[in-house]
PDB file of N, CA and C in Angstrom:
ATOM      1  N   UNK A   1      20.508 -31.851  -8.162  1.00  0.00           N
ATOM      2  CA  UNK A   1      19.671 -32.078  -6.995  1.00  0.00           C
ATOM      3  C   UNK A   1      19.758 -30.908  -6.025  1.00  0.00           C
ATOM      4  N   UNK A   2      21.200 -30.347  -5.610  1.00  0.00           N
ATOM      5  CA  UNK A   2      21.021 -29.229  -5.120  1.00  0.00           C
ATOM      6  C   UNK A   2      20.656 -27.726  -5.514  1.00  0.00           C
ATOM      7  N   UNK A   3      20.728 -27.853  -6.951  1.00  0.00           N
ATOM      8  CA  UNK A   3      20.127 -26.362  -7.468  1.00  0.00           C
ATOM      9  C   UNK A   3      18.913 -26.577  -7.176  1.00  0.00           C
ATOM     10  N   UNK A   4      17.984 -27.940  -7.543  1.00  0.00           N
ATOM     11  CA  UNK A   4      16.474 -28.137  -7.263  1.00  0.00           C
ATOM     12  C   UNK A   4      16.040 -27.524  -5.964  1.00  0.00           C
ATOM     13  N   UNK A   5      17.295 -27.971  -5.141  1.00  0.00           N
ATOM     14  CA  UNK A   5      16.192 -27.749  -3.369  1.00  0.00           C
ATOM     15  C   UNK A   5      16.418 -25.883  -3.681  1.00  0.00           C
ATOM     16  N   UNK A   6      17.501 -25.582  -3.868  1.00  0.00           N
ATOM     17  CA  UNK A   6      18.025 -24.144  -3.959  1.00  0.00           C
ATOM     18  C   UNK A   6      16.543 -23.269  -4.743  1.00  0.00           C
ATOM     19  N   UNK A   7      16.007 -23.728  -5.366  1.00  0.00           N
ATOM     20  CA  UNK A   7      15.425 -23.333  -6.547  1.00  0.00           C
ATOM     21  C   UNK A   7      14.180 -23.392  -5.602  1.00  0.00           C
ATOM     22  N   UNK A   8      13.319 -24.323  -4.960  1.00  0.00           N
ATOM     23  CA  UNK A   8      12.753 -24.987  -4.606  1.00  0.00           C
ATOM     24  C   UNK A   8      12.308 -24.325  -3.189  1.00  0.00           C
ATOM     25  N   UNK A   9      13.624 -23.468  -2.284  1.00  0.00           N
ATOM     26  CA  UNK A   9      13.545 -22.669  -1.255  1.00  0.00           C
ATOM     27  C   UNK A   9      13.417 -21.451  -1.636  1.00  0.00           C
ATOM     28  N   UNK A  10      13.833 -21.337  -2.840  1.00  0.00           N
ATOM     29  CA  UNK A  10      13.495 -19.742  -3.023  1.00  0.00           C
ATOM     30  C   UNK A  10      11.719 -19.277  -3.871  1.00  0.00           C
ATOM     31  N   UNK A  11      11.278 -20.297  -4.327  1.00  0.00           N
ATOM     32  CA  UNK A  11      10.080 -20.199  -4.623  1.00  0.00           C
ATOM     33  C   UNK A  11       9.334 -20.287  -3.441  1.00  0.00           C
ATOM     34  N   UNK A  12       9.552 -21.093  -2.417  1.00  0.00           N
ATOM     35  CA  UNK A  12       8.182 -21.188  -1.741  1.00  0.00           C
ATOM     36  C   UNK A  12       8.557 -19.582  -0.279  1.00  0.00           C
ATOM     37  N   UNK A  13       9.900 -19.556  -0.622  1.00  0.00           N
ATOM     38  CA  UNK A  13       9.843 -17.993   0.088  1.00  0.00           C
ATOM     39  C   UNK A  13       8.798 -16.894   0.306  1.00  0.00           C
ATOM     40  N   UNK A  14       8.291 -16.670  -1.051  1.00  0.00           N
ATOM     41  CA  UNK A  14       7.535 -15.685  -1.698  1.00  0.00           C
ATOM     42  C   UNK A  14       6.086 -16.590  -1.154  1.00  0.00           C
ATOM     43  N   UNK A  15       5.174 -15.891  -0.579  1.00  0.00           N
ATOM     44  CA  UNK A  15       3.781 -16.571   0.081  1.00  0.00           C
ATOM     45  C   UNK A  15       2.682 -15.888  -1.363  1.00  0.00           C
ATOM     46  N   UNK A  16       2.846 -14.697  -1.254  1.00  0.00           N
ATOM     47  CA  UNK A  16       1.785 -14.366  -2.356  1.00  0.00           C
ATOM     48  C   UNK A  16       1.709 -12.507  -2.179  1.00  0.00           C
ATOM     49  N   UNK A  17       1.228 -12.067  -2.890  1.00  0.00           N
ATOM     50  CA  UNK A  17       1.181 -10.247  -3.706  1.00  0.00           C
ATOM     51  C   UNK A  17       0.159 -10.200  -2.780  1.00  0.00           C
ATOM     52  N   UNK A  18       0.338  -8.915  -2.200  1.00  0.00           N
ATOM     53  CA  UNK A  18      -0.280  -8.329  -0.895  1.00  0.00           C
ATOM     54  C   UNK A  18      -1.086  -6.908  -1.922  1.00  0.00           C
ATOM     55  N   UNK A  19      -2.451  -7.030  -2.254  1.00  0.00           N
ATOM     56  CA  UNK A  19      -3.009  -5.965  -3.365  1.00  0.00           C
ATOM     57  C   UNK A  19      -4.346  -5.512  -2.377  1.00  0.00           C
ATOM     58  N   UNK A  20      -3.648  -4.438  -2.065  1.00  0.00           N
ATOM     59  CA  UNK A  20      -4.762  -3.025  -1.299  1.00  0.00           C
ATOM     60  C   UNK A  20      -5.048  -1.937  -1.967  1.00  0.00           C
ATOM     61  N   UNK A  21      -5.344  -0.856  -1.759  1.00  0.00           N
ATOM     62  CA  UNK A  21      -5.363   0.469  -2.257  1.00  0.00           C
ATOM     63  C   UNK A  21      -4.086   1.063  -1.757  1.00  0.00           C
ATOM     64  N   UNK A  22      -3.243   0.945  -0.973  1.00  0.00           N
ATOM     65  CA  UNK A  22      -2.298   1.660  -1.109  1.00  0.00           C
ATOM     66  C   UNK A  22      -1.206   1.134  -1.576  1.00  0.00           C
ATOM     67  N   UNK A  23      -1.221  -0.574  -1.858  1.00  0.00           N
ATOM     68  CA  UNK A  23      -0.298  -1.152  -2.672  1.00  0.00           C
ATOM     69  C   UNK A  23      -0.323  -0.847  -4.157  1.00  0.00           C
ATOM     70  N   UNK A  24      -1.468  -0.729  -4.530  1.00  0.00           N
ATOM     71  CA  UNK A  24      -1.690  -0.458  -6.125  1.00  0.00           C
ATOM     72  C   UNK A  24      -0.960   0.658  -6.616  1.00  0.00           C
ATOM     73  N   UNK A  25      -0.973   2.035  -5.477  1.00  0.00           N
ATOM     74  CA  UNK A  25      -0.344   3.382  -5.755  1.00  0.00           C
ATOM     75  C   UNK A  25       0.860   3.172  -5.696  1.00  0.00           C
ATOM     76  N   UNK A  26       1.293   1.898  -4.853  1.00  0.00           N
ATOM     77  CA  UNK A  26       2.896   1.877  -5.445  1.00  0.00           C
ATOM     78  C   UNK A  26       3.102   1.143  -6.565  1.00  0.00           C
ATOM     79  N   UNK A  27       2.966   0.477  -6.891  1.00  0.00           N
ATOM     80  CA  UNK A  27       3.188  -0.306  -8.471  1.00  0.00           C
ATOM     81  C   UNK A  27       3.148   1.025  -9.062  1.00  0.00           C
ATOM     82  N   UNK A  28       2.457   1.963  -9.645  1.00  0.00           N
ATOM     83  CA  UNK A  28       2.748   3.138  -9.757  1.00  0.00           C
ATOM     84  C   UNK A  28       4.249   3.551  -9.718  1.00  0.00           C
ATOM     85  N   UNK A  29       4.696   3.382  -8.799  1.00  0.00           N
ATOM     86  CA  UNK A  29       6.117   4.272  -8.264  1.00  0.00           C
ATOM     87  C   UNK A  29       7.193   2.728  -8.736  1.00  0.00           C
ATOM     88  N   UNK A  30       6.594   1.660  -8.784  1.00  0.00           N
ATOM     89  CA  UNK A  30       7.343   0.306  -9.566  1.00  0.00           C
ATOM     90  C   UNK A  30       8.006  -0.137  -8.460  1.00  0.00           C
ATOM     91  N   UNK A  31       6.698  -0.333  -7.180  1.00  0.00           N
ATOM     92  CA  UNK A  31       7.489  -0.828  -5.903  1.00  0.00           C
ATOM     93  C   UNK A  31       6.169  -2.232  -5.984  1.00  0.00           C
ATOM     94  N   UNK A  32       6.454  -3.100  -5.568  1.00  0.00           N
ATOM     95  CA  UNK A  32       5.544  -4.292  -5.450  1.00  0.00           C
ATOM     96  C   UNK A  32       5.611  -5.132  -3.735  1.00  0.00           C
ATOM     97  N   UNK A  33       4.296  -5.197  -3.436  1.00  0.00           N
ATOM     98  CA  UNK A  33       4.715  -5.820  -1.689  1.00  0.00           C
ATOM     99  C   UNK A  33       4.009  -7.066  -1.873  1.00  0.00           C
ATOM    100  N   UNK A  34       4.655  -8.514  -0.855  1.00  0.00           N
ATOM    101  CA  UNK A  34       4.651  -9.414  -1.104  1.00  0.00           C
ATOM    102  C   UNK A  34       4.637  -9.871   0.454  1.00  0.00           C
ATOM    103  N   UNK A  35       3.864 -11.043   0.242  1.00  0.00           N
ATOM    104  CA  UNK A  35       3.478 -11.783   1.909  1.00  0.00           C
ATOM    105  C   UNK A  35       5.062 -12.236   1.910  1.00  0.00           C
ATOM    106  N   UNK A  36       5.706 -12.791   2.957  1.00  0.00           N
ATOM    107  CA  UNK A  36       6.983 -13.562   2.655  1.00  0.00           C
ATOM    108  C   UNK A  36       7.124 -14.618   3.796  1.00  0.00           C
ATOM    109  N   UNK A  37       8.120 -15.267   3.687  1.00  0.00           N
ATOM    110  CA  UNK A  37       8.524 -16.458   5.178  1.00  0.00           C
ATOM    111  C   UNK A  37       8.641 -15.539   5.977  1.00  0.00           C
ATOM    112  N   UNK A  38       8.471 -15.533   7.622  1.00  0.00           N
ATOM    113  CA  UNK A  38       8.753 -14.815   8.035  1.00  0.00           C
ATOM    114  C   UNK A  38      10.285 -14.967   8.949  1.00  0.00           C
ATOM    115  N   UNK A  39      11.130 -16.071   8.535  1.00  0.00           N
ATOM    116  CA  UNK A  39      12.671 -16.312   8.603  1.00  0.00           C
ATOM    117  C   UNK A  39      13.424 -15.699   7.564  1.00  0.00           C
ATOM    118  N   UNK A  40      12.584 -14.815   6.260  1.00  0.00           N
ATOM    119  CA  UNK A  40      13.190 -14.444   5.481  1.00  0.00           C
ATOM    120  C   UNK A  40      13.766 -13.456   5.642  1.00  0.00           C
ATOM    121  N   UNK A  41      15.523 -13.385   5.042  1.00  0.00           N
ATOM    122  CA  UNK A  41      16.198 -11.567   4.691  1.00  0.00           C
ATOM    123  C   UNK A  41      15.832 -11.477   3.680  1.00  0.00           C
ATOM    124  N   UNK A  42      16.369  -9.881   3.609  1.00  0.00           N
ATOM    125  CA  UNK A  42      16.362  -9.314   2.372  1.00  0.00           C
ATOM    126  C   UNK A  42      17.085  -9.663   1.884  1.00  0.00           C
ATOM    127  N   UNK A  43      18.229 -10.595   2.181  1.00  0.00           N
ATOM    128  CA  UNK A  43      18.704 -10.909   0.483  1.00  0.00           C
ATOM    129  C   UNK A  43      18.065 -12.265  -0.182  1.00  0.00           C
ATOM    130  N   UNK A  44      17.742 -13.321   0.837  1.00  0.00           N
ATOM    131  CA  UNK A  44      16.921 -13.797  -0.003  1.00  0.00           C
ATOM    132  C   UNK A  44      15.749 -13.610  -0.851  1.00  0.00           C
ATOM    133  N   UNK A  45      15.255 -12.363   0.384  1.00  0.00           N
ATOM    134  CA  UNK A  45      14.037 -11.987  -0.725  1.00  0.00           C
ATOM    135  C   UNK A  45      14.077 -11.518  -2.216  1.00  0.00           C
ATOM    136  N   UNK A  46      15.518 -10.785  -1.903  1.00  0.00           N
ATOM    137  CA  UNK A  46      15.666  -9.935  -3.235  1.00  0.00           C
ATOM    138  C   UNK A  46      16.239 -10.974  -4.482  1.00  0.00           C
ATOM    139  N   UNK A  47      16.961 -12.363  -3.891  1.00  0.00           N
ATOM    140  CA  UNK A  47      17.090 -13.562  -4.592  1.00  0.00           C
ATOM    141  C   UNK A  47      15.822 -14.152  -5.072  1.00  0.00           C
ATOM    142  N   UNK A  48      15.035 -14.132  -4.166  1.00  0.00           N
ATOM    143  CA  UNK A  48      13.869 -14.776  -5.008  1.00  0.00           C
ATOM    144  C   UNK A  48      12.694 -14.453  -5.588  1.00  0.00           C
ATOM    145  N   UNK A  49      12.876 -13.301  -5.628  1.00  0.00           N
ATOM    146  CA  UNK A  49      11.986 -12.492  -6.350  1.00  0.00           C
ATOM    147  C   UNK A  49      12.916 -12.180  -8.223  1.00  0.00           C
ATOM    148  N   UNK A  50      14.063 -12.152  -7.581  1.00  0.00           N
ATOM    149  CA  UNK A  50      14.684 -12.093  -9.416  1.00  0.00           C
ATOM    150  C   UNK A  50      14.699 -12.962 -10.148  1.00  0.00           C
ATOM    151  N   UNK A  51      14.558 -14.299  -9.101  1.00  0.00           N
ATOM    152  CA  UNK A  51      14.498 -15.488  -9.689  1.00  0.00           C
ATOM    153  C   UNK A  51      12.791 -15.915 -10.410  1.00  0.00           C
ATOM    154  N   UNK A  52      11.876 -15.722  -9.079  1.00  0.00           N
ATOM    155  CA  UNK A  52      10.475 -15.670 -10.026  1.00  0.00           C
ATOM    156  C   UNK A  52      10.247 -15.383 -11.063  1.00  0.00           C
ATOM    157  N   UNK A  53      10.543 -13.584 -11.405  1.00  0.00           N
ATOM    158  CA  UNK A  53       9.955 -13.076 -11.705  1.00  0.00           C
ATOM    159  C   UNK A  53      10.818 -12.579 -12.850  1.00  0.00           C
ATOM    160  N   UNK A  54      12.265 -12.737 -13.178  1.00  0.00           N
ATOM    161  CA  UNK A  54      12.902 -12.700 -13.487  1.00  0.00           C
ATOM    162  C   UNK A  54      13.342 -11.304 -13.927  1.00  0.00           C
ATOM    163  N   UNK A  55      13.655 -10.148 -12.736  1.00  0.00           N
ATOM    164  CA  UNK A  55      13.151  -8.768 -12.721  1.00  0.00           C
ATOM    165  C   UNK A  55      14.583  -8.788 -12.286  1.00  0.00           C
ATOM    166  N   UNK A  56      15.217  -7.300 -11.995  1.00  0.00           N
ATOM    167  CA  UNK A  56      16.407  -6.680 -11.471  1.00  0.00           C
ATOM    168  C   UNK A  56      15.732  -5.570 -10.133  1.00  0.00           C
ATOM    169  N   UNK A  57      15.829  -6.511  -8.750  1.00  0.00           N
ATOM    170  CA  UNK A  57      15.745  -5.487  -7.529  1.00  0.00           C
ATOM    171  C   UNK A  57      16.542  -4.783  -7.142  1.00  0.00           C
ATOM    172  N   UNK A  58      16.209  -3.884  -6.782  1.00  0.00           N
ATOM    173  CA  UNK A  58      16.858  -2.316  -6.866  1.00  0.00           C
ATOM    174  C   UNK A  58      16.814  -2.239  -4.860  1.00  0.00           C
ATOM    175  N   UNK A  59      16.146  -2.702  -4.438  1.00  0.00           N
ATOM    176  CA  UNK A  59      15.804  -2.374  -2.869  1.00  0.00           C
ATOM    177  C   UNK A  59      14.359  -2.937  -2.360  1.00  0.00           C
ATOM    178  N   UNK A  60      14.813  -3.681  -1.230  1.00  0.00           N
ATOM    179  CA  UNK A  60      13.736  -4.349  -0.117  1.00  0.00           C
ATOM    180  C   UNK A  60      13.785  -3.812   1.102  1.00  0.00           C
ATOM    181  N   UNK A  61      12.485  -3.727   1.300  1.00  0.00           N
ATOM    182  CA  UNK A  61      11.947  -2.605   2.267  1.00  0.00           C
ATOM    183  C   UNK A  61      11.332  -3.771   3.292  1.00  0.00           C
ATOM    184  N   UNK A  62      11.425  -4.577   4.310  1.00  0.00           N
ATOM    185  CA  UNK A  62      10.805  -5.468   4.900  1.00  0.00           C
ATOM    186  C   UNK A  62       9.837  -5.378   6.357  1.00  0.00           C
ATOM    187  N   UNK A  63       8.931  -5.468   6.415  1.00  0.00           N
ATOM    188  CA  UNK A  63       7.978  -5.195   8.074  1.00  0.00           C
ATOM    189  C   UNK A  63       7.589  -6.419   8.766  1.00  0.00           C
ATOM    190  N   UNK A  64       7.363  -6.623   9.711  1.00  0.00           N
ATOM    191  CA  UNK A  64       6.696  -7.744  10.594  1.00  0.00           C
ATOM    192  C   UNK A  64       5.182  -6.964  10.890  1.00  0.00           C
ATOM    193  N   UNK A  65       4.166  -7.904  10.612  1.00  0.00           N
ATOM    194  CA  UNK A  65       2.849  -7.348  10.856  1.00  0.00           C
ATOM    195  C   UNK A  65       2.683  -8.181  11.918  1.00  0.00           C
ATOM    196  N   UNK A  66       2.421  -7.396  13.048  1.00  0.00           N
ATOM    197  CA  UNK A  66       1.701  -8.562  14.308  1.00  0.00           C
ATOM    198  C   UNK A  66       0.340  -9.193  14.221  1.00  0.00           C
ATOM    199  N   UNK A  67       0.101 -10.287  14.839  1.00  0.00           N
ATOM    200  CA  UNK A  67      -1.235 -11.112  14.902  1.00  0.00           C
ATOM    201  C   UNK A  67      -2.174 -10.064  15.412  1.00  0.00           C
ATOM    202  N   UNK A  68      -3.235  -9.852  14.794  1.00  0.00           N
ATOM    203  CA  UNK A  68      -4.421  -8.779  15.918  1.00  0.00           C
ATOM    204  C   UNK A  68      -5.411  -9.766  15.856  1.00  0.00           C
ATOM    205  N   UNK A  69      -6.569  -9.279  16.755  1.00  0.00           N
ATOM    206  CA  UNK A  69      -7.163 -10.175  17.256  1.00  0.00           C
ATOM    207  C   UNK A  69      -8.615  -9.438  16.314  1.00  0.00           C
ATOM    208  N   UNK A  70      -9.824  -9.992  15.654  1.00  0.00           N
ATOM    209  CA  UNK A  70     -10.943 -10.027  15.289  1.00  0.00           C
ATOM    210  C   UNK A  70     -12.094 -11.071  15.974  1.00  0.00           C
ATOM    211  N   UNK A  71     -13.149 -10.100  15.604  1.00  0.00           N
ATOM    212  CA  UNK A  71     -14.152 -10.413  16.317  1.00  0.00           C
ATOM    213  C   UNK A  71     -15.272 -10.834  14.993  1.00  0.00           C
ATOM    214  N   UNK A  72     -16.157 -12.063  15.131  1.00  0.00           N
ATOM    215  CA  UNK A  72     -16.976 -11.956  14.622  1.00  0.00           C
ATOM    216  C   UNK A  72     -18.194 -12.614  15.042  1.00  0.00           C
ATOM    217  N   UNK A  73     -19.273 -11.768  15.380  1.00  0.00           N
ATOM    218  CA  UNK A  73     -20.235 -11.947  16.219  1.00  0.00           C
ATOM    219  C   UNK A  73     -20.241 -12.143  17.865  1.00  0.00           C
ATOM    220  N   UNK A  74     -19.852 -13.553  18.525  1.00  0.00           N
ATOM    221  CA  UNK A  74     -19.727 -13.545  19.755  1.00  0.00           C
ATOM    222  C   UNK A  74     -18.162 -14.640  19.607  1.00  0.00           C
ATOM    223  N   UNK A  75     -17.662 -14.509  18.484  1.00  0.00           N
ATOM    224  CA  UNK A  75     -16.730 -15.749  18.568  1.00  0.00           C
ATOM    225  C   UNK A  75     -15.231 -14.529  18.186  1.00  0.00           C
ATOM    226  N   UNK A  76     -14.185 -14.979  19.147  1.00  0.00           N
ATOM    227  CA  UNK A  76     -13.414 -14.148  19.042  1.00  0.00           C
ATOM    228  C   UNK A  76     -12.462 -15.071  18.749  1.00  0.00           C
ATOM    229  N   UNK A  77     -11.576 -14.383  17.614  1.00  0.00           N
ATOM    230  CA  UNK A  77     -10.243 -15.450  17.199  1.00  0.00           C
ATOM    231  C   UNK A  77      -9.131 -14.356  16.893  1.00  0.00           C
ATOM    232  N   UNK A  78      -7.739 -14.733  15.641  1.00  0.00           N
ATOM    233  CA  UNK A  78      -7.130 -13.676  15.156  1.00  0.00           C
ATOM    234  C   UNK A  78      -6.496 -14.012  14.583  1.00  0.00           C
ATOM    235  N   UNK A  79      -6.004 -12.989  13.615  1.00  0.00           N
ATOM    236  CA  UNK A  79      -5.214 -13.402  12.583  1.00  0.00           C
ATOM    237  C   UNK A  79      -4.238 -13.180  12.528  1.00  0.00           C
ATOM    238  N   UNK A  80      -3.343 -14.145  11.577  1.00  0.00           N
ATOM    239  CA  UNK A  80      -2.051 -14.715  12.401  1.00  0.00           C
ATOM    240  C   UNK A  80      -1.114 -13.588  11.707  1.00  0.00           C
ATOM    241  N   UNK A  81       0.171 -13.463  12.107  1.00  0.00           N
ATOM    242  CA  UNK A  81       1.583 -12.538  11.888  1.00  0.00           C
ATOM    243  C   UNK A  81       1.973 -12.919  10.687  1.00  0.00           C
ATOM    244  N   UNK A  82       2.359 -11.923   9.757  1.00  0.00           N
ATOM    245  CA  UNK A  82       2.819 -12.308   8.596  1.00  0.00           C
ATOM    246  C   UNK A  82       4.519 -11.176   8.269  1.00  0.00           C
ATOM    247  N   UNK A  83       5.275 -11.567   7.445  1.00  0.00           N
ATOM    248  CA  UNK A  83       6.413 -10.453   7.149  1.00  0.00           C
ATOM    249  C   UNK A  83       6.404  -9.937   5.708  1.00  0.00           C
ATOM    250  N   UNK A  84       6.155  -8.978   5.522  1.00  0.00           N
ATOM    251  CA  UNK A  84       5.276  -7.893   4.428  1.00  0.00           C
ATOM    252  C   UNK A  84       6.749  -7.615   3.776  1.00  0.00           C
ATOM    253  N   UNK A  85       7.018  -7.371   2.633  1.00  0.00           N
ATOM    254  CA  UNK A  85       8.205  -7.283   1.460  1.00  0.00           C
ATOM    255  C   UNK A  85       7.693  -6.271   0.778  1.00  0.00           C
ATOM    256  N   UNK A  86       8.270  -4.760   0.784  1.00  0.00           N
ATOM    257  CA  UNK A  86       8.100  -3.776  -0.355  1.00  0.00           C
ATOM    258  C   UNK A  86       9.504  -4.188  -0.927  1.00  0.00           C
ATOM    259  N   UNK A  87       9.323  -4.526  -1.987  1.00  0.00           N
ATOM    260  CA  UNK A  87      10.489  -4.449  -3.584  1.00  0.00           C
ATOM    261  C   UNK A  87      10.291  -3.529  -4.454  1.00  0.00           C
ATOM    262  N   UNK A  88      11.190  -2.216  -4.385  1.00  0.00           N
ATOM    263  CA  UNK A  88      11.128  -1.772  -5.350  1.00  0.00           C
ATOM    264  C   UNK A  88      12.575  -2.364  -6.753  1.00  0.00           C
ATOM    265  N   UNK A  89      11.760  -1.881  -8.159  1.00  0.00           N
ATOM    266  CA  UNK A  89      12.384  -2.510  -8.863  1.00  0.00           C
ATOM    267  C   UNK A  89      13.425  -1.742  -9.548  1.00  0.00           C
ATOM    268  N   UNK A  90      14.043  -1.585 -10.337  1.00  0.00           N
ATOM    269  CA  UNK A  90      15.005  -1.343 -11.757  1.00  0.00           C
ATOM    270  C   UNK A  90      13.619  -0.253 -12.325  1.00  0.00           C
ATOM    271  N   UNK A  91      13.945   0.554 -12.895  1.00  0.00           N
ATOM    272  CA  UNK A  91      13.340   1.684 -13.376  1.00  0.00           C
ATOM    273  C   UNK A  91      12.902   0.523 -15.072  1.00  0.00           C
ATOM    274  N   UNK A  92      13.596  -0.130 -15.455  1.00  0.00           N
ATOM    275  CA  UNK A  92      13.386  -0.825 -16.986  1.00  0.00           C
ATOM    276  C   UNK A  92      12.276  -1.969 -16.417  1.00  0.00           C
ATOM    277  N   UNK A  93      12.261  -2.401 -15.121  1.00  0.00           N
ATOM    278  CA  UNK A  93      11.423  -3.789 -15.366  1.00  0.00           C
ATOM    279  C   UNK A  93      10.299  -3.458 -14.587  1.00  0.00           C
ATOM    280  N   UNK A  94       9.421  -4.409 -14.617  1.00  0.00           N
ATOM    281  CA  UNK A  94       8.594  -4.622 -13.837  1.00  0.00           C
ATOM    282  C   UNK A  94       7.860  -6.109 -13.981  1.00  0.00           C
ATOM    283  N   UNK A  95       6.407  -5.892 -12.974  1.00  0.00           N
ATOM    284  CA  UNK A  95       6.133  -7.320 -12.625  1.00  0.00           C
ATOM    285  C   UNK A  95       4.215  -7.259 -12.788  1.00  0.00           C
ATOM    286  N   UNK A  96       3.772  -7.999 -13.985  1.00  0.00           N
ATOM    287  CA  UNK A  96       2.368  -8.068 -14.143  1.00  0.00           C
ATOM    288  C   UNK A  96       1.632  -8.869 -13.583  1.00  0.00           C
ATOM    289  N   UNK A  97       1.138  -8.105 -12.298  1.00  0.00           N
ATOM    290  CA  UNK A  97       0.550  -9.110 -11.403  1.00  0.00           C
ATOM    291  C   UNK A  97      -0.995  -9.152 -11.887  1.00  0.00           C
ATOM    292  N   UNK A  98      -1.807  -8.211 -12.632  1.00  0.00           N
ATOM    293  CA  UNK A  98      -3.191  -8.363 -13.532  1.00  0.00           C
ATOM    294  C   UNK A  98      -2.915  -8.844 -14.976  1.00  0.00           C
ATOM    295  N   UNK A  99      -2.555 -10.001 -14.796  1.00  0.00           N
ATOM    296  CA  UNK A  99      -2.560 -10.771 -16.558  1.00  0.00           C
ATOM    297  C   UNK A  99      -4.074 -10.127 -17.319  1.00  0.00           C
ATOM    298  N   UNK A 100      -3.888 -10.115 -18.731  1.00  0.00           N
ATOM    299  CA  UNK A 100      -5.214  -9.748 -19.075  1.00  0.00           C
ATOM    300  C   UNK A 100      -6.016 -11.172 -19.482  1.00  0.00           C
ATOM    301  N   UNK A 101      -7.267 -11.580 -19.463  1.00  0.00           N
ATOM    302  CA  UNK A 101      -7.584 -12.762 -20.407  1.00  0.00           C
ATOM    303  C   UNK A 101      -7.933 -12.761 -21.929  1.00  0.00           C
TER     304      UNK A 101
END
């Protein structure tokens, strides 16, 4: 029961793969960035990402993105703060975030 919750906190850690043009050029270099909790460390991150993905992290690189504010048309709102995870990996592994069909 307690490995479950254990198991259970470290999955929902990980929010989802943050894929831009300048994220792609790092997968390249075998670094991968990831939305995350934003109560998260790096060592959990680096826990639950080995655990996902079942990879060997080498180093977490972590940022706080602030809320900015957008406009669209006459209605002004913004989007909310998130904490951004560069993982780079083990030179042997990596992580296929484009499955093929």
């Amino acid at each position: 029961m307690i490995k479950k919750n254990i198991e259970r906190r470290l999955i929902d850690l990980v929010k989802y793969p943050i894929i831009t043009d300048k994220t792609t050029k790092l997968i390249e270099e075998n670094q991968y960035c990831f939305a995350v909790d934003p109560q998260a460390n790096k060592l959990n991150i680096k826990q639950a990402i080995e655990y996902i993905f079942n990879v060997n992290v080498e180093k977490v690189n972590t940022l706080n993105i602030k809320a900015k504010k957008r406009k669209l048309g006459k209605f002004i709102g913004k989007r909310s703060k998130y904490k951004k995870a560069i993982v780079k990996l083990h030179e042997t592994d990596n992580i296929n975030l484009f499955p093929e069909n």
